[in-house]
Structures are given as structure tokens and as C-alpha cells.
Protein backbone atom coordinates (compact mmCIF):
# COMPACT_ATOMS: atom_id res chain seq x y z
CA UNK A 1 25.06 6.23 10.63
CA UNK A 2 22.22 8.64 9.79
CA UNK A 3 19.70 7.13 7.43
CA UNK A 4 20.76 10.17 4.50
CA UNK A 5 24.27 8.54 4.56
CA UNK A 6 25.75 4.97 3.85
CA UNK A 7 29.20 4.28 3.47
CA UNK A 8 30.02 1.83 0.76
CA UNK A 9 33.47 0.76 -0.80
CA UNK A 10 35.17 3.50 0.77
CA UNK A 11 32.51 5.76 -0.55
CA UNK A 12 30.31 7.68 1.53
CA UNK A 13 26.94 8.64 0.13
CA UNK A 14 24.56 11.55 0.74
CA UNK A 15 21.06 10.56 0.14
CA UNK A 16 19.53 14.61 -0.10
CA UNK A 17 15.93 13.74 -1.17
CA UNK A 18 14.14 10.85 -2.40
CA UNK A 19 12.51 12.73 -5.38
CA UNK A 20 12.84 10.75 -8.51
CA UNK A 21 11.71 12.22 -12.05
CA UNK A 22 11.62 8.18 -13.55
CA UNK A 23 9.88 6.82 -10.41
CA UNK A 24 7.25 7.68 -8.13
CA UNK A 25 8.62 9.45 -5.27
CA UNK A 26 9.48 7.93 -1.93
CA UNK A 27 7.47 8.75 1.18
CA UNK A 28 8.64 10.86 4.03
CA UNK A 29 10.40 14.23 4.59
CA UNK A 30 13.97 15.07 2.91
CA UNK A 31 16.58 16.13 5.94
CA UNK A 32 17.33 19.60 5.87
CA UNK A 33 21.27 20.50 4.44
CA UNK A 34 22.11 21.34 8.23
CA UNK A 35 20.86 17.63 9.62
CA UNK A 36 23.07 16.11 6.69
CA UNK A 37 25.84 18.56 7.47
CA UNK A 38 25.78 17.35 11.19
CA UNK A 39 25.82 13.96 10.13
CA UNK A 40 28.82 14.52 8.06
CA UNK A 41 30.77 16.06 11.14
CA UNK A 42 30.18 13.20 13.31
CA UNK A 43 32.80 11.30 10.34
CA UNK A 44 36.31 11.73 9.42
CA UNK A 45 35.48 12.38 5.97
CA UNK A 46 39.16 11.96 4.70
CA UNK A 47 38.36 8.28 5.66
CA UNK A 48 36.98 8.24 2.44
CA UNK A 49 38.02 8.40 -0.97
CA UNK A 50 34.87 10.01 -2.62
CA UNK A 51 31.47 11.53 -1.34
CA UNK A 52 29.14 10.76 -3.63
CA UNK A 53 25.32 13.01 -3.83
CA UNK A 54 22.72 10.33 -5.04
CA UNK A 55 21.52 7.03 -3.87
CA UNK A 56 17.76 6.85 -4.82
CA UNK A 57 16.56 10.06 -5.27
CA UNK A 58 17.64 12.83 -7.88
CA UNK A 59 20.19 15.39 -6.26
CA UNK A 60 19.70 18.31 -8.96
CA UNK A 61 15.89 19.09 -6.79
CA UNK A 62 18.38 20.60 -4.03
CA UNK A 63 20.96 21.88 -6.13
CA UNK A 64 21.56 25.07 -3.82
CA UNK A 65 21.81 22.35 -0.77
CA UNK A 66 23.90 20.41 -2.12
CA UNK A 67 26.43 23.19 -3.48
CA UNK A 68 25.81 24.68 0.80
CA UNK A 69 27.26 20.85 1.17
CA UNK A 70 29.70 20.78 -0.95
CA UNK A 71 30.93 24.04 0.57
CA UNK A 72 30.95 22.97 4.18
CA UNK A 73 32.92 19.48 2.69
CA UNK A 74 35.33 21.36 1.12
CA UNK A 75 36.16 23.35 4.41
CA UNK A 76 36.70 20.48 6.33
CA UNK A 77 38.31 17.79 3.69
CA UNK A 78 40.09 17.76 0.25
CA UNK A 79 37.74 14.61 -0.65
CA UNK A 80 36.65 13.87 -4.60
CA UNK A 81 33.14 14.95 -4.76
CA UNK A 82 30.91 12.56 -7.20
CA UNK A 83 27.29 13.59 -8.38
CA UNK A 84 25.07 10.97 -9.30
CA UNK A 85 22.63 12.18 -10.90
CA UNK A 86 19.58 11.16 -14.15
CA UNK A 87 21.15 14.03 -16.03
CA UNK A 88 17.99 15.98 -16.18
CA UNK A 89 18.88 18.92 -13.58
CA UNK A 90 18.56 21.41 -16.82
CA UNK A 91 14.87 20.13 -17.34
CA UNK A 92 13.70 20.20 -13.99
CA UNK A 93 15.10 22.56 -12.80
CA UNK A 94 14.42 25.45 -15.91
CA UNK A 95 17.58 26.62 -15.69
CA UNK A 96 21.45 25.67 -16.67
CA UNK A 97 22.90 24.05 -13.75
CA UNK A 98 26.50 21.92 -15.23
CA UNK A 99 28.35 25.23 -15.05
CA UNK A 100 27.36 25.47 -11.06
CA UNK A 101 29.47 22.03 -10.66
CA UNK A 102 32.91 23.42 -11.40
CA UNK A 103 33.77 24.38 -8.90
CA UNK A 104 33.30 21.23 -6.40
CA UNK A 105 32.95 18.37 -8.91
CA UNK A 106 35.48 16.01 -9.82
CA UNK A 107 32.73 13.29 -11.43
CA UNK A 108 29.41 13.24 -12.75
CA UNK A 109 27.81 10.27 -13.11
CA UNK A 110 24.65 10.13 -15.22
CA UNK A 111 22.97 7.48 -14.71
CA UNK A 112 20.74 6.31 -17.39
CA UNK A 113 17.02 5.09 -16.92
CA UNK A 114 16.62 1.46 -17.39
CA UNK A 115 13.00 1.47 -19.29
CA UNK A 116 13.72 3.45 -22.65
CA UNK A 117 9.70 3.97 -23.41
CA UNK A 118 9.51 5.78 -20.20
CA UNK A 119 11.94 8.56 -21.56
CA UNK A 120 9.99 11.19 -23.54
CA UNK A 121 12.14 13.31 -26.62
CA UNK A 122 12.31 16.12 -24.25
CA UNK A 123 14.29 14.19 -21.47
CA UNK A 124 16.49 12.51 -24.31
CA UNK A 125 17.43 16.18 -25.58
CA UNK A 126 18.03 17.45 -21.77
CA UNK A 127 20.56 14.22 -20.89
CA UNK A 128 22.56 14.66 -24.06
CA UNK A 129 22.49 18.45 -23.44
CA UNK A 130 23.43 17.57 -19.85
CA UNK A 131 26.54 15.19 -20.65
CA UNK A 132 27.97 18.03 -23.19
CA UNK A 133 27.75 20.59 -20.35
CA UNK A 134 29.02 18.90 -17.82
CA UNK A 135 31.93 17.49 -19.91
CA UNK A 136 33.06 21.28 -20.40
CA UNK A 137 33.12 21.65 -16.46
CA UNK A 138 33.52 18.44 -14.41
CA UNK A 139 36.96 16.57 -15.33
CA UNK A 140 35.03 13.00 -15.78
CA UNK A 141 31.47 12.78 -16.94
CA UNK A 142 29.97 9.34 -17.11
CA UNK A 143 27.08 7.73 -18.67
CA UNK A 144 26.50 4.39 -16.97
CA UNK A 145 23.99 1.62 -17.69
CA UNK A 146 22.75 -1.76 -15.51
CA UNK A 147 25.67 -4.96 -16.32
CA UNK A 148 21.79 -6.40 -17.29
CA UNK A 149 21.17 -3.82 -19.89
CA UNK A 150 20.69 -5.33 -23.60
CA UNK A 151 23.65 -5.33 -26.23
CA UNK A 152 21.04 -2.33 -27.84
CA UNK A 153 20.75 -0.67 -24.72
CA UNK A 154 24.53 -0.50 -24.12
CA UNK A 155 25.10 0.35 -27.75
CA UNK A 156 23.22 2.88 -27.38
CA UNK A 157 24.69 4.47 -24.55
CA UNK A 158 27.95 4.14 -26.35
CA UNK A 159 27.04 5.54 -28.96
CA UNK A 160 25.91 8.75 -26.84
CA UNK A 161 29.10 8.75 -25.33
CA UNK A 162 31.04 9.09 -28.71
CA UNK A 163 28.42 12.20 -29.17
CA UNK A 164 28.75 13.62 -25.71
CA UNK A 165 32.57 13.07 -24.65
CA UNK A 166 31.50 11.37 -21.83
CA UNK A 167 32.98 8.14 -20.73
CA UNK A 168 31.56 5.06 -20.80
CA UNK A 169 30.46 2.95 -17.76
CA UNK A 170 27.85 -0.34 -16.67
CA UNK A 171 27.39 -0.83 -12.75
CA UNK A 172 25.66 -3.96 -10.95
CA UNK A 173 22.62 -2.38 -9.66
CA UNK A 174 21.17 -5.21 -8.19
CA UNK A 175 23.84 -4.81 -5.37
């Protein structure tokens, strides 16, 4: 499978960049959306029970890709579409972008940075911002946190779900 895609638990993900805004960024060249999009038509993509844009890097830099994605998915398959994303799109992008998810979007998944002192007011602001948007366009908005995360940690991200609507999740992200 091309190295932008990995199939995992009946999931197939779309790896569009490996920009990061909470880590340095990874080395080499993003593919284009029409390398990724003839990747994808190599697949069945009904073989799978949710696409999911993520997996290292931060989707919201390609935004207009990804939606050129989305579009092509939709043509071809009735999949659930799943962003992944730091919840920052708004902040790095200088623009509102959770409206522009309606209308392929069945989750967001917001994906909450591990180190707290890395996280400046600004960014704070932007992912509670982010969740409350989304929430009002995207049927299930998630925050999710490590399993690992500290009783603090996860109290404090459910806490900002009870102020942002969204739903509450922890992953394993060692696997």
C-alpha cells in the first residue's frame, strides 16, 4: 500500500502531510492530492468502515486537498469520513475552517497534545473554539487523550468536554 495510506482495524488512513504544529516536522515531500487519490483507486474503499485524514501530521495545512479528497471519496463510496486532527486548523490556518467539514464529516477527532507546557493561551483558546465549531457541524466531535495521560490530564479534558459538547475519548497511542 502507498506509504500516505495504512489500513488499520478496518480503517484506512490518509497520511496528507507530515506537518505538525506540536512537533518538529517530518522530513521529505507531502504527496500531491492526485498521488493519494490514485492510491485510493487502487482499493475497494467500501472495504472499509471509515477513512480517517491524520496519522502523524496535521490535516487542516491541506484543508482544500483534503476537501478535493473527500470529494473524489464521496463519488466513488458512501464511507464515514473521520478527521483527526490537533484542533488548531482556525489558528493556523487564519481563517474559520469547522463550517467547511459539513458537508463530508461524520467525526472529528481532536486529538489533544500530550505535554500541557508546550500549549501556549492562544492554542488553548483556538481548540476550545475548534470543538464548539465543529460540534455545530460534524455529528460527533471528540476530544481524546493517551490511556497514559494523568487523572489531571484526563480531568481536564473532561472537563472541556462538558464546556465544548464534545464527547469524551482516551486511545492507546503507544500502538
Amino acid at each position: 500500500m502507498d506509504s500516505c495510506l495504512m489500513a488499520r482495524d478496518g480503517k484506512l488512513h490518509i497520511r496528507l502531510t507530515g506537518r505538525h504544529p506540536f512537533h518538529e516536522d517530518a522530513p521529505g515531500q507531502d504527496p500531491s492530492r492526485e498521488e493519494i487519490w490514485q492510491a485510493l483507486q487502487q482499493l475497494d474503499l467500501n472495504e472499509y468502515r471509515q477513512i480517517v485524514f491524520g496519522g502523524g501530521g496535521e490535516p487542516m495545512y491541506r484543508l482544500e486537498d483534503m476537501m478535493w479528497l473527500c470529494g473524489k471519496i464521496r463519488e466513488k463510496s458512501p464511507v464515514d469520513l473521520r478527521l483527526d486532527t490537533t484542533g488548531l486548523g482556525d489558528l493556523l490556518r487564519r481563517e474559520k475552517t469547522a463550517f467547511q467539514l459539513e458537508q463530508y464529516f461524520q467525526v472529528v477527532a481532536i486529538y489533544l497534545p500530550v505535554e500541557e507546557q508546550a500549549v501556549t493561551d492562544e492554542q488553548r483558546k483556538a481548540i476550545r473554539h475548534f470543538a464548539v465549531a465543529a460540534g455545530l457541524f460534524v455529528p460527533k466531535v471528540y476530544l481524546v487523550v493517551p490511556e497514559s495521560s494523568t487523572k489531571e490530564k484526563k480531568k481536564a479534558c473532561q472537563e472541556l468536554c462538558l464546556q465544548t459538547g464534545a464527547r469524551y475519548r482516551e486511545e492507546d497511542w503507544a500502538s
